[in-house]
Protein backbone atom coordinates (compact mmCIF):
# COMPACT_ATOMS: atom_id res chain seq x y z
CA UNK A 1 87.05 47.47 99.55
CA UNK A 2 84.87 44.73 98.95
CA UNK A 3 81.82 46.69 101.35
CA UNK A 4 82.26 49.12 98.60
CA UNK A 5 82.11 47.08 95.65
CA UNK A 6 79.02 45.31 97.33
CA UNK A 7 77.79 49.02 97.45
CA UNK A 8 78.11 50.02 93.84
CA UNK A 9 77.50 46.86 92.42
CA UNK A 10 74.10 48.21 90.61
CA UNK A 11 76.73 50.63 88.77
CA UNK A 12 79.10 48.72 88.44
CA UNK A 13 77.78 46.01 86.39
CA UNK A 14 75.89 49.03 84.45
CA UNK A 15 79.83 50.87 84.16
CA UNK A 16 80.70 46.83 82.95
CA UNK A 17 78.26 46.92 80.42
CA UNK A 18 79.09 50.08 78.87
CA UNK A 19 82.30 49.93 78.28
CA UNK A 20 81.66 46.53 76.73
CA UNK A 21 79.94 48.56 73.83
CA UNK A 22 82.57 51.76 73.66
CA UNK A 23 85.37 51.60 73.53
CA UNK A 24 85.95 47.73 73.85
CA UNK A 25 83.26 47.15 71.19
CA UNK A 26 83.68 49.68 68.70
CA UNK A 27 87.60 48.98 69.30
CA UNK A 28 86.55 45.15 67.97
CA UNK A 29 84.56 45.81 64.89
CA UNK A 30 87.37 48.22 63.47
CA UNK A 31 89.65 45.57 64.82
CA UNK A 32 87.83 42.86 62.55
CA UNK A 33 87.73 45.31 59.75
CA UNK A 34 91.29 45.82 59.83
CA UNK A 35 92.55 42.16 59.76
CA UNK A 36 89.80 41.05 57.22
CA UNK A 37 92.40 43.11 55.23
CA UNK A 38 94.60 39.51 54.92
CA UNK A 39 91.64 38.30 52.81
CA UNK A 40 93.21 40.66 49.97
CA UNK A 41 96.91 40.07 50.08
CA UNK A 42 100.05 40.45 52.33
CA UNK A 43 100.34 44.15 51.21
CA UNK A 44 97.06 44.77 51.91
CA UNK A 45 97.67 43.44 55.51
CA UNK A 46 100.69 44.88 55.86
CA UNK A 47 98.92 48.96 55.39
CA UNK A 48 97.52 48.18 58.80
CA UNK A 49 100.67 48.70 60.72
CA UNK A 50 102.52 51.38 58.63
CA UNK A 51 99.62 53.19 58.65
CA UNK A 52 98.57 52.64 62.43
CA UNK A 53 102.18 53.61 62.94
CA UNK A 54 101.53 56.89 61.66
CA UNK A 55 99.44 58.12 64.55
CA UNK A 56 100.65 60.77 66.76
CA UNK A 57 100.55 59.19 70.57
CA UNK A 58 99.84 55.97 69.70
CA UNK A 59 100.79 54.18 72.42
CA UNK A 60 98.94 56.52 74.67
CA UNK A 61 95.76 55.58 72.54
CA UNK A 62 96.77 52.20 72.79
CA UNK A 63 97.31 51.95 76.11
CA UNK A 64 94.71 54.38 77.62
CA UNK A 65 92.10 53.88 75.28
CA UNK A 66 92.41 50.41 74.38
CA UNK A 67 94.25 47.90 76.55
CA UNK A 68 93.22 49.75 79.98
CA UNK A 69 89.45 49.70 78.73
CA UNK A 70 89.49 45.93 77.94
CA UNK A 71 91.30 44.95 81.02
CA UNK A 72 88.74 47.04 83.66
CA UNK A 73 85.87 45.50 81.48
CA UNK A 74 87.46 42.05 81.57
CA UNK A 75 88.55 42.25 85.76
CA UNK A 76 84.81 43.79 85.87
CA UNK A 77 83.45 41.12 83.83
CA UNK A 78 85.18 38.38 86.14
CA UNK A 79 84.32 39.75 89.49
CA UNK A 80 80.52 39.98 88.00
CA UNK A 81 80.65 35.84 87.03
CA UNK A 82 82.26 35.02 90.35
CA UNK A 83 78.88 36.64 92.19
CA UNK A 84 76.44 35.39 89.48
CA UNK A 85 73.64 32.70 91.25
CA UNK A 86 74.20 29.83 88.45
CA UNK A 87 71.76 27.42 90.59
CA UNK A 88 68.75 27.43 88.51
CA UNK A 89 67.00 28.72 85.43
CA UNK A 90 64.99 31.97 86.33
CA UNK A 91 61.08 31.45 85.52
CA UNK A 92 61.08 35.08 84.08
CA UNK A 93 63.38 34.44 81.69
CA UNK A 94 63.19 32.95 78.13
CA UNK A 95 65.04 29.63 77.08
CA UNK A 96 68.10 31.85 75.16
CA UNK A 97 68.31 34.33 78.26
CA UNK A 98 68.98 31.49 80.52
CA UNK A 99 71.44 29.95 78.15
CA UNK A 100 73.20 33.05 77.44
CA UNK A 101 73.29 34.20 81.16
CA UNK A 102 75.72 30.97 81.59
CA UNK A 103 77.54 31.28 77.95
CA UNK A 104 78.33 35.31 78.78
CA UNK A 105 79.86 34.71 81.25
CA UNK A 106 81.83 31.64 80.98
CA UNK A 107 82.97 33.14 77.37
CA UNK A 108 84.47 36.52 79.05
CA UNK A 109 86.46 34.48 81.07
CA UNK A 110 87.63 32.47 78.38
CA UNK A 111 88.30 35.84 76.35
CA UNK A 112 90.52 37.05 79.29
CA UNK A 113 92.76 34.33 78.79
CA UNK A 114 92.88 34.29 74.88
CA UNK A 115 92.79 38.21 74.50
CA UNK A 116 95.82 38.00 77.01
CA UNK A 117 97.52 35.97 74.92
CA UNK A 118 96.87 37.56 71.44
CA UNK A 119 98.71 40.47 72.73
CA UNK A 120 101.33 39.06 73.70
CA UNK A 121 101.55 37.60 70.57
CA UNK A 122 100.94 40.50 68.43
CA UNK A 123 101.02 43.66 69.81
CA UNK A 124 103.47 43.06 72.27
CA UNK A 125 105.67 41.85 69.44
CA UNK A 126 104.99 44.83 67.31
CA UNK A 127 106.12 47.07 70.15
CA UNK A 128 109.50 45.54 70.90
CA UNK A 129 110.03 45.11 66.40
CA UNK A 130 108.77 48.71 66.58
CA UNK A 131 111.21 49.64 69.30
CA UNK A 132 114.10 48.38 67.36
CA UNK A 133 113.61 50.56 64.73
CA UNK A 134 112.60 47.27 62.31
CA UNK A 135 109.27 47.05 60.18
CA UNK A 136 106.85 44.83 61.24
CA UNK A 137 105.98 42.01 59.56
CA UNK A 138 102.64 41.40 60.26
CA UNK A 139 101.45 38.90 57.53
CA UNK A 140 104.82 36.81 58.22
CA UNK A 141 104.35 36.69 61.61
CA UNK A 142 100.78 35.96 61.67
CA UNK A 143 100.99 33.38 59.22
CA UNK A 144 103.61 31.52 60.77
CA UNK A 145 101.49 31.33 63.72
CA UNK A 146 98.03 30.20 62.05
CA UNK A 147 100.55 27.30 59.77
CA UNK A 148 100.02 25.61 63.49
CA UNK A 149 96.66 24.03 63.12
CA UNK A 150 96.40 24.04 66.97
CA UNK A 151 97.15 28.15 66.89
CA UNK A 152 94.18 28.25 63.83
CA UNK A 153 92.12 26.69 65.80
CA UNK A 154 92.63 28.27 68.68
CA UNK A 155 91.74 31.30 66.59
CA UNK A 156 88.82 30.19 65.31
CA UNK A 157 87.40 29.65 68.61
CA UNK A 158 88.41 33.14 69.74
CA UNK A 159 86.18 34.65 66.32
CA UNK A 160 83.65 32.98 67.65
CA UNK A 161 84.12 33.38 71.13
CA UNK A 162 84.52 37.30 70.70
CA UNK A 163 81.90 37.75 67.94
CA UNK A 164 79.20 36.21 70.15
CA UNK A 165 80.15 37.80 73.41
CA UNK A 166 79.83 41.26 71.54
CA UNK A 167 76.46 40.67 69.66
CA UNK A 168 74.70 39.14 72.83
CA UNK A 169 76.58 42.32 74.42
CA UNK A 170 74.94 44.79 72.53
CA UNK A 171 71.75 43.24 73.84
CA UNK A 172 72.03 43.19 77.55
CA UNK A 173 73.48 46.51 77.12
CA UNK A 174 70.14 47.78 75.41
CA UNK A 175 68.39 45.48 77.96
CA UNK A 176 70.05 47.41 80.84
CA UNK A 177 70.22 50.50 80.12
CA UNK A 178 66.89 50.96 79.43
CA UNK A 179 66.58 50.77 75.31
CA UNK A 180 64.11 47.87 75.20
CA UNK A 181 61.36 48.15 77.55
CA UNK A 182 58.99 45.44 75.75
CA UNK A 183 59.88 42.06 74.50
CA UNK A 184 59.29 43.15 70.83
CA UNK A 185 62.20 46.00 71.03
CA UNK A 186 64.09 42.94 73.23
CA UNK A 187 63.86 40.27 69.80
CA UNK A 188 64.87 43.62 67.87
CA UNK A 189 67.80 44.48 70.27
CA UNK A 190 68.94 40.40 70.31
CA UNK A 191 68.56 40.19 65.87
CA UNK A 192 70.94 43.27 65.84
CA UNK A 193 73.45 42.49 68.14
CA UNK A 194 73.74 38.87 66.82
CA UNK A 195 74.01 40.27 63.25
CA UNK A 196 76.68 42.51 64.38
CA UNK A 197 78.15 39.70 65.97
CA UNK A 198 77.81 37.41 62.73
CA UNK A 199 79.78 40.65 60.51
CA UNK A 200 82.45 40.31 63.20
CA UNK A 201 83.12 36.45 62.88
CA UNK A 202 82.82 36.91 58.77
CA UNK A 203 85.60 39.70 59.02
CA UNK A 204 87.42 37.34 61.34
CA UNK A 205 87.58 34.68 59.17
CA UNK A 206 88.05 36.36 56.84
CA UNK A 207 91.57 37.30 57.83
CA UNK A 208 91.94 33.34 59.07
CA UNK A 209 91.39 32.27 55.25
CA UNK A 210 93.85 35.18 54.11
CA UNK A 211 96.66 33.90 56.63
CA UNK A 212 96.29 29.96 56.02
CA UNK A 213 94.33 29.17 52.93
CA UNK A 214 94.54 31.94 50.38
CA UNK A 215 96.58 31.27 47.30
CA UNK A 216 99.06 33.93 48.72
CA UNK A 217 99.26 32.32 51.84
CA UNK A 218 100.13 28.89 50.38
CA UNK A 219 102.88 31.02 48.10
CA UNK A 220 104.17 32.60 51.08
CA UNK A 221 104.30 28.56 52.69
CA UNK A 222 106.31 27.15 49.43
CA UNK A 223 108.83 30.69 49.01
CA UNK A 224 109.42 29.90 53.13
CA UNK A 225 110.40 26.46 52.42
CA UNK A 226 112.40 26.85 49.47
CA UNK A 227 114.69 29.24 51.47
CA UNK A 228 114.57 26.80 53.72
CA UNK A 229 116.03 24.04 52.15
CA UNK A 230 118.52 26.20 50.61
CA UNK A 231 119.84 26.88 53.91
CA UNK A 232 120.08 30.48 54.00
């Protein structure tokens, strides 16, 4: 196995690349989209599910095209840092290439951890409601979870995390395959994905502001607490 991978590791990291753009990256901005929906109201935020439940085969799409995608690019994107030569700076290579050689890869494994754990907490959850036969709460639940000012920051960095890994993506998947043959179309292919990158983190926070510091999110805190303390 590992003669093999040695083999194919020219495709490989190519295969890596490309599935870091579709369906992992097109699967992220609609993500962003869709939660930047909390920025309008609970209701809003709550169309995502009902409506996502809709779908005929969901879970097949979910599984097949979404979860299986993101973990072959993550395991990919892992085996590629573990056989990455970190020892020095390459000559060739200008001062942000160098940085983000070290940042893309120590962020994917850091987004293999926290995308592991969103699921859990969110789709996971939604399954086993959904399985039930009970709605989803989505605002409820996530705003429970981003009232911990550990968990919303812990989000925060994964906006950021996520949004950056994408945009500087984009550009070593232009870079790669061939897109940007001089160093004029390379500045172009770096602007875009970083301002792709920068519309992801807005949308993100978007949906962080909606959850913790809207005016309906501190309503949603104060109507919690009051049937709270009335000990129902």
């Amino acid at each position: 196995m590992g003669n093999w991978l040695d083999r194919h590791y020219f495709m490989l990291k190519r295969l890596n690349s490309l599935l870091g753009i579709v369906p992992v990256g097109a699967f992220f901005i609609v993500h962003m989209a869709f939660n930047s929906r909390a920025g309008q109201g609970p209701e809003q935020y709550q169309w995502v599910p009902d409506t996502l439940d809709q779908v005929p085969y969901l879970l097949l799409i979910e599984v097949f095209g979404i979860l299986l995608p993101i973990l072959t690019h993550a395991v990919l994107g892992v085996w590629i840092a573990t056989r990455s030569d970190y020892h020095s700076p390459k000559a060739g290579r200008a001062w942000y290439s160098n940085v983000a050689f070290y940042l893309q890869r120590f962020t994917g494994i850091a987004l293999f951890v926290l995308i592991a754990v969103h699921v859990w907490q969110t789709w996971w959850q939604h399954f086993t409601i959904k399985a039930r036969g009970e709605e989803f709460d989505i605002y409820g639940t996530m705003h429970a979870l981003m009232a911990s000012p550990l968990w919303l920051t812990v989000y925060a960095l994964f906006v950021l995390i996520a949004a950056w890994h994408f945009g500087n993506g984009i550009y070593n998947f232009c870079f790669k395959y061939g897109l940007t043959t001089s160093t004029a179309s390379q500045r172009w292919a770096l602007g875009l994905g970083l301002a792709i990158g920068l519309l992801c983190a807005g949308l993100g926070f978007t949906s962080l502001w909606g959850l913790s510091l809207s005016d309906w999110a501190r309503e949603w805190s104060a109507a919690a607490a009051g049937y709270v303390s009335a000990g129902r």
